[in-house]
PDB file of N, CA and C in Angstrom:
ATOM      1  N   UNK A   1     126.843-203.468  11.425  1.00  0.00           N
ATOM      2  CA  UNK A   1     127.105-204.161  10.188  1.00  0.00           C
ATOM      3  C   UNK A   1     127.704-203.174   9.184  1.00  0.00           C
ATOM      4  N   UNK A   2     128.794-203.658   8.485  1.00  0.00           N
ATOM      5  CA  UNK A   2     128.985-202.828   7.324  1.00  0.00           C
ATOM      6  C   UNK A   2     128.390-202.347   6.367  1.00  0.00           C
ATOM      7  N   UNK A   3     128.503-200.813   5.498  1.00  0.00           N
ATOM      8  CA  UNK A   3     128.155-200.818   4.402  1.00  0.00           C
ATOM      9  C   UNK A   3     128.816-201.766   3.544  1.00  0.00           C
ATOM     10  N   UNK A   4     128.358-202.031   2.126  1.00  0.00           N
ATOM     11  CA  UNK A   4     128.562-202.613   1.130  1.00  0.00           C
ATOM     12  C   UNK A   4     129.822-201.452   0.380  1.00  0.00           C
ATOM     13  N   UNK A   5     130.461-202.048  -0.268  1.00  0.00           N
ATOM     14  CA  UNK A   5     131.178-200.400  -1.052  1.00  0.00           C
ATOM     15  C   UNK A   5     130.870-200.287  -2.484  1.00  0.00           C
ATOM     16  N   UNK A   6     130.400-199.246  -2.471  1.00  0.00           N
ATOM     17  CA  UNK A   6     129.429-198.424  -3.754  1.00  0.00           C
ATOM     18  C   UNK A   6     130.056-197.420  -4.509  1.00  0.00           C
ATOM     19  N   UNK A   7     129.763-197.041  -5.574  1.00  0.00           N
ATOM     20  CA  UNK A   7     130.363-196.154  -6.131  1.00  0.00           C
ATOM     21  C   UNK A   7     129.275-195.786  -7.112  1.00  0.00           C
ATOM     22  N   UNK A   8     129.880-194.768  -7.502  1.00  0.00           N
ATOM     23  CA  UNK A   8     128.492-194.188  -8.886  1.00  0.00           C
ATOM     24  C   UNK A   8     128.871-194.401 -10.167  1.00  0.00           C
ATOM     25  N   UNK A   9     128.160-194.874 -11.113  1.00  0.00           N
ATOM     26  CA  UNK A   9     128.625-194.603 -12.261  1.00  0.00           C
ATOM     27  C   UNK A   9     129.403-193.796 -13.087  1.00  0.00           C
ATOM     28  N   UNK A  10     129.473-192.685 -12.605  1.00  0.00           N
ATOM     29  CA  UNK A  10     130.708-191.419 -13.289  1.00  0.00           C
ATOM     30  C   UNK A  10     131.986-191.745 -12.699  1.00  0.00           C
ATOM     31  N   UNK A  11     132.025-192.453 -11.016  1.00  0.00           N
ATOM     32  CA  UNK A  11     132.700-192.473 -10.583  1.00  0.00           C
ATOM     33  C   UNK A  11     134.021-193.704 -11.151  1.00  0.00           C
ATOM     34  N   UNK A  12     132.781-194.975 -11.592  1.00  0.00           N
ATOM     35  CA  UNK A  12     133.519-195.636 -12.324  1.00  0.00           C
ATOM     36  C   UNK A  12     134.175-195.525 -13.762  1.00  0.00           C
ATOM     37  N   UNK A  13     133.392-194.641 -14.240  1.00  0.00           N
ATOM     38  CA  UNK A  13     134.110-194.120 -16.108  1.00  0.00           C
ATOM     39  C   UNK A  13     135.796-193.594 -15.367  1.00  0.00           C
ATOM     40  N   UNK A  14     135.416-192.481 -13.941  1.00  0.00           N
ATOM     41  CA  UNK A  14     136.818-191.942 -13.951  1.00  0.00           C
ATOM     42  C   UNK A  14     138.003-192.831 -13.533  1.00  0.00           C
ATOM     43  N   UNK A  15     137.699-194.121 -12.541  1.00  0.00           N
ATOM     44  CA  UNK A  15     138.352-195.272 -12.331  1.00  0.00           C
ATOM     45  C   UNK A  15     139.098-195.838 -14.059  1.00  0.00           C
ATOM     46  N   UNK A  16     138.167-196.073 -14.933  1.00  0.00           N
ATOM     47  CA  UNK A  16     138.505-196.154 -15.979  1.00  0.00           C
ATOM     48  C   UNK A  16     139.784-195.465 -16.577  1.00  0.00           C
ATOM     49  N   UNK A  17     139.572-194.207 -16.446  1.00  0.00           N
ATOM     50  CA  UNK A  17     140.595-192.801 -16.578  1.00  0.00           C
ATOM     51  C   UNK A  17     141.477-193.067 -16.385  1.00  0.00           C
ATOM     52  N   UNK A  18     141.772-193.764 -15.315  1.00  0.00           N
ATOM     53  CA  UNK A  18     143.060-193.730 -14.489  1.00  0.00           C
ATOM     54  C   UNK A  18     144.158-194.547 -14.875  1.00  0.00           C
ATOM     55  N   UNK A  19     143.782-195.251 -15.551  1.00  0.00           N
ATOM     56  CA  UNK A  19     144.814-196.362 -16.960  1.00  0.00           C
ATOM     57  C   UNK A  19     145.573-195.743 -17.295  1.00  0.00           C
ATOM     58  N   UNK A  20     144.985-194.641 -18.065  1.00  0.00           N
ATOM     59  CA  UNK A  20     145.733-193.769 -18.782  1.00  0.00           C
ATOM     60  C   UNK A  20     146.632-192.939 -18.201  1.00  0.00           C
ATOM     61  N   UNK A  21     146.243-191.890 -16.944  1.00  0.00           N
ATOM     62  CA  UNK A  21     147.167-191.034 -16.369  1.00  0.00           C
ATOM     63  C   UNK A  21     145.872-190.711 -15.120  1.00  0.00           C
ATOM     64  N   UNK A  22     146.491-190.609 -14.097  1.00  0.00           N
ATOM     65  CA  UNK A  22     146.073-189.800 -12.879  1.00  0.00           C
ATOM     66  C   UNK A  22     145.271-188.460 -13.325  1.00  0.00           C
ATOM     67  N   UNK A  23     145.854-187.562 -13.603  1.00  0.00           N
ATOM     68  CA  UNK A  23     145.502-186.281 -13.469  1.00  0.00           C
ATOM     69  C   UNK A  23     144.261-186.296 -14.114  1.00  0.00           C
ATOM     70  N   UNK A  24     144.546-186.561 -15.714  1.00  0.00           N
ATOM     71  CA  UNK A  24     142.771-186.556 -15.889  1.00  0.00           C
ATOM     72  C   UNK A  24     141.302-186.824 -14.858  1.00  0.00           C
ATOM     73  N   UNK A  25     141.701-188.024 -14.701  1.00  0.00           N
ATOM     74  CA  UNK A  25     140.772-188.849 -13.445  1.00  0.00           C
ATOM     75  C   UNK A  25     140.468-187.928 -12.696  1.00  0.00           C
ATOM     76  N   UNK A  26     141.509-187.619 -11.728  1.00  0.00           N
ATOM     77  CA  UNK A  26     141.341-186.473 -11.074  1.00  0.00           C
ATOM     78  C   UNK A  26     140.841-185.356 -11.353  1.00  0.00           C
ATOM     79  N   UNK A  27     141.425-184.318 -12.102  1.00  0.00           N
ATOM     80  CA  UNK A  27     140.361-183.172 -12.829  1.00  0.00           C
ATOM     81  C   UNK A  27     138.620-183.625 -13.002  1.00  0.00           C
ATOM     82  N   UNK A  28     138.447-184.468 -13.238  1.00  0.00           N
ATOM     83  CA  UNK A  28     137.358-184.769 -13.997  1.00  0.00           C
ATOM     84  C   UNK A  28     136.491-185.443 -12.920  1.00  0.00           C
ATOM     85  N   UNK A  29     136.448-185.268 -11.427  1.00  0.00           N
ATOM     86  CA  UNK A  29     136.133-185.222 -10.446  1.00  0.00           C
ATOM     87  C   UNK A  29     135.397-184.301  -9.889  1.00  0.00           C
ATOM     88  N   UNK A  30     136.098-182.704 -10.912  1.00  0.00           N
ATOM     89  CA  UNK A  30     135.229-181.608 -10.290  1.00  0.00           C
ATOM     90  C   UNK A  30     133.858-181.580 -10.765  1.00  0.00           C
ATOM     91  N   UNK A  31     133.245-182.531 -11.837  1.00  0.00           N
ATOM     92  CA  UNK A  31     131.493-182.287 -11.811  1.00  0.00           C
ATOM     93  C   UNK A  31     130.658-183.359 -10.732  1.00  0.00           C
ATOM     94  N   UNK A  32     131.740-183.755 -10.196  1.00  0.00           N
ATOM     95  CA  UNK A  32     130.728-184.549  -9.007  1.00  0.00           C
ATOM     96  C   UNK A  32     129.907-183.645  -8.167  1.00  0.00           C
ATOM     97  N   UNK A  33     129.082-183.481  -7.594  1.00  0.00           N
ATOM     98  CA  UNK A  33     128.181-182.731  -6.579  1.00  0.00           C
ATOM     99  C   UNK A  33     128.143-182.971  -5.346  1.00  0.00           C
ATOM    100  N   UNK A  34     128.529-184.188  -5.077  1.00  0.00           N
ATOM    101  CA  UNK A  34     128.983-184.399  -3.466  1.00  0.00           C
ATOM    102  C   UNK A  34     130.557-184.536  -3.238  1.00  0.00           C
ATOM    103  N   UNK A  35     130.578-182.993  -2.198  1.00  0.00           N
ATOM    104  CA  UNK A  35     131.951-183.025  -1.888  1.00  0.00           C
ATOM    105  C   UNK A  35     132.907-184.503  -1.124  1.00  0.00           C
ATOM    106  N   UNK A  36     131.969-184.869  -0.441  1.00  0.00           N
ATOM    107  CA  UNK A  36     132.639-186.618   0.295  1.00  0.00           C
ATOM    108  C   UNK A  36     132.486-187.608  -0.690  1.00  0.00           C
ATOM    109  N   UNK A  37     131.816-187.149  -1.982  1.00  0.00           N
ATOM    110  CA  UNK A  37     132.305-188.752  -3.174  1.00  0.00           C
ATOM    111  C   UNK A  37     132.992-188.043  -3.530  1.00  0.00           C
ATOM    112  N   UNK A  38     133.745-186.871  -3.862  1.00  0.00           N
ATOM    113  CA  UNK A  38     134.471-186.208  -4.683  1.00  0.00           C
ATOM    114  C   UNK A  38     135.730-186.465  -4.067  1.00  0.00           C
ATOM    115  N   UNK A  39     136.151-186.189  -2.765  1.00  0.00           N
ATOM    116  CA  UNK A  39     137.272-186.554  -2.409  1.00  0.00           C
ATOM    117  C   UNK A  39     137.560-187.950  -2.038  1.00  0.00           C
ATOM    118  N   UNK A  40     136.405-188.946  -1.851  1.00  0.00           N
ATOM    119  CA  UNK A  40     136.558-190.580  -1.731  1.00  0.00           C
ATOM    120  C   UNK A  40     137.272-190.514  -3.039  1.00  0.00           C
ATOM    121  N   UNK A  41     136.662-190.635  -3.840  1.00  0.00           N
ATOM    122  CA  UNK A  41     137.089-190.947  -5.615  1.00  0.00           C
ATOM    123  C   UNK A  41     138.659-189.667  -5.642  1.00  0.00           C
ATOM    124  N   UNK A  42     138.561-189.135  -5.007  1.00  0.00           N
ATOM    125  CA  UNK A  42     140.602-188.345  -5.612  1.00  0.00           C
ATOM    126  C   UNK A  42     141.092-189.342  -4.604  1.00  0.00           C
ATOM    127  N   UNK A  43     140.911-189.971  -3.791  1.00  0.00           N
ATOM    128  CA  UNK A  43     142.096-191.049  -2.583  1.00  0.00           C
ATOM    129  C   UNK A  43     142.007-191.907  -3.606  1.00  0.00           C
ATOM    130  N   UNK A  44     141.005-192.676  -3.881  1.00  0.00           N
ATOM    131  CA  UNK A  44     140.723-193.966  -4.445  1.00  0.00           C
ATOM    132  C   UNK A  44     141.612-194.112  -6.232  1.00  0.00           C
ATOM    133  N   UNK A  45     141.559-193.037  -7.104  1.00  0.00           N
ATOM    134  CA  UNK A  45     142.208-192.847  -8.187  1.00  0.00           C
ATOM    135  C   UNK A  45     143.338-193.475  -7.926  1.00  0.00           C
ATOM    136  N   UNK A  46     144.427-193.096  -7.603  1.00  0.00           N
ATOM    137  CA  UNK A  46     145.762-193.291  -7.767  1.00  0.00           C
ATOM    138  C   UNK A  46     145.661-195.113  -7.351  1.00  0.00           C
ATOM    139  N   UNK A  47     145.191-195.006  -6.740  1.00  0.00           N
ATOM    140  CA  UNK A  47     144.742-196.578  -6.339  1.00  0.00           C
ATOM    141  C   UNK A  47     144.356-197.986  -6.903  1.00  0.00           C
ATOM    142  N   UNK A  48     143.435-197.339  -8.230  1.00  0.00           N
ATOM    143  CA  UNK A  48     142.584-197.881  -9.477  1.00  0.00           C
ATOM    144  C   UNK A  48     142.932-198.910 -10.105  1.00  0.00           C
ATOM    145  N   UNK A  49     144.261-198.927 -10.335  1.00  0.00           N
ATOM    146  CA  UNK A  49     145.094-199.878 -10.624  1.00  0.00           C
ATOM    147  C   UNK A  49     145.343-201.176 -10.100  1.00  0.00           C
ATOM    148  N   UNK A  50     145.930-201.114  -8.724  1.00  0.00           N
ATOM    149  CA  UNK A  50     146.004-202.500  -7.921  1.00  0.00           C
ATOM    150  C   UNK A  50     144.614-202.678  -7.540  1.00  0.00           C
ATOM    151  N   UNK A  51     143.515-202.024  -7.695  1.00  0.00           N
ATOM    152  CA  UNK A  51     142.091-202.994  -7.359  1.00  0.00           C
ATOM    153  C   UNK A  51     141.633-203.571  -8.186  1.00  0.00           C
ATOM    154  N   UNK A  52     141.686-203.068  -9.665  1.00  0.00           N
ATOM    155  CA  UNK A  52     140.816-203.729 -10.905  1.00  0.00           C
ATOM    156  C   UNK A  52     141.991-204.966 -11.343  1.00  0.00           C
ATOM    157  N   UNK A  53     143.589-204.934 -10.874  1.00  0.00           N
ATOM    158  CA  UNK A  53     144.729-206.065 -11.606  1.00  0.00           C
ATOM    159  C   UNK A  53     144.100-207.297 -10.596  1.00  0.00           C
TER     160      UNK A  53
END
């Protein structure tokens, strides 16, 4: 059975970010603590856009 897809709360402020410009979003990735949400969330950024329209 599948997971559900989850995300963390910081993860969503930086989704937020991403309106504005990529790079921030991105930068602002490095206080995450898990390296595999850290790089889920840098694929998923550029992305942010066509999931929340």
């Amino acid at each position: 059975m599948a997971k559900p897809f989850a995300i963390a709360f910081g993860s969503f402020i930086l989704l937020i970010m991403d309106f504005g410009c990529n790079m921030p979003a991105i930068m602002g990735t490095r206080v995450m603590r898990s390296r595999p949400l850290r790089l889920l969330n840098i694929l998923i950024i550029p992305f942010a856009l066509l999931i929340f329209v």
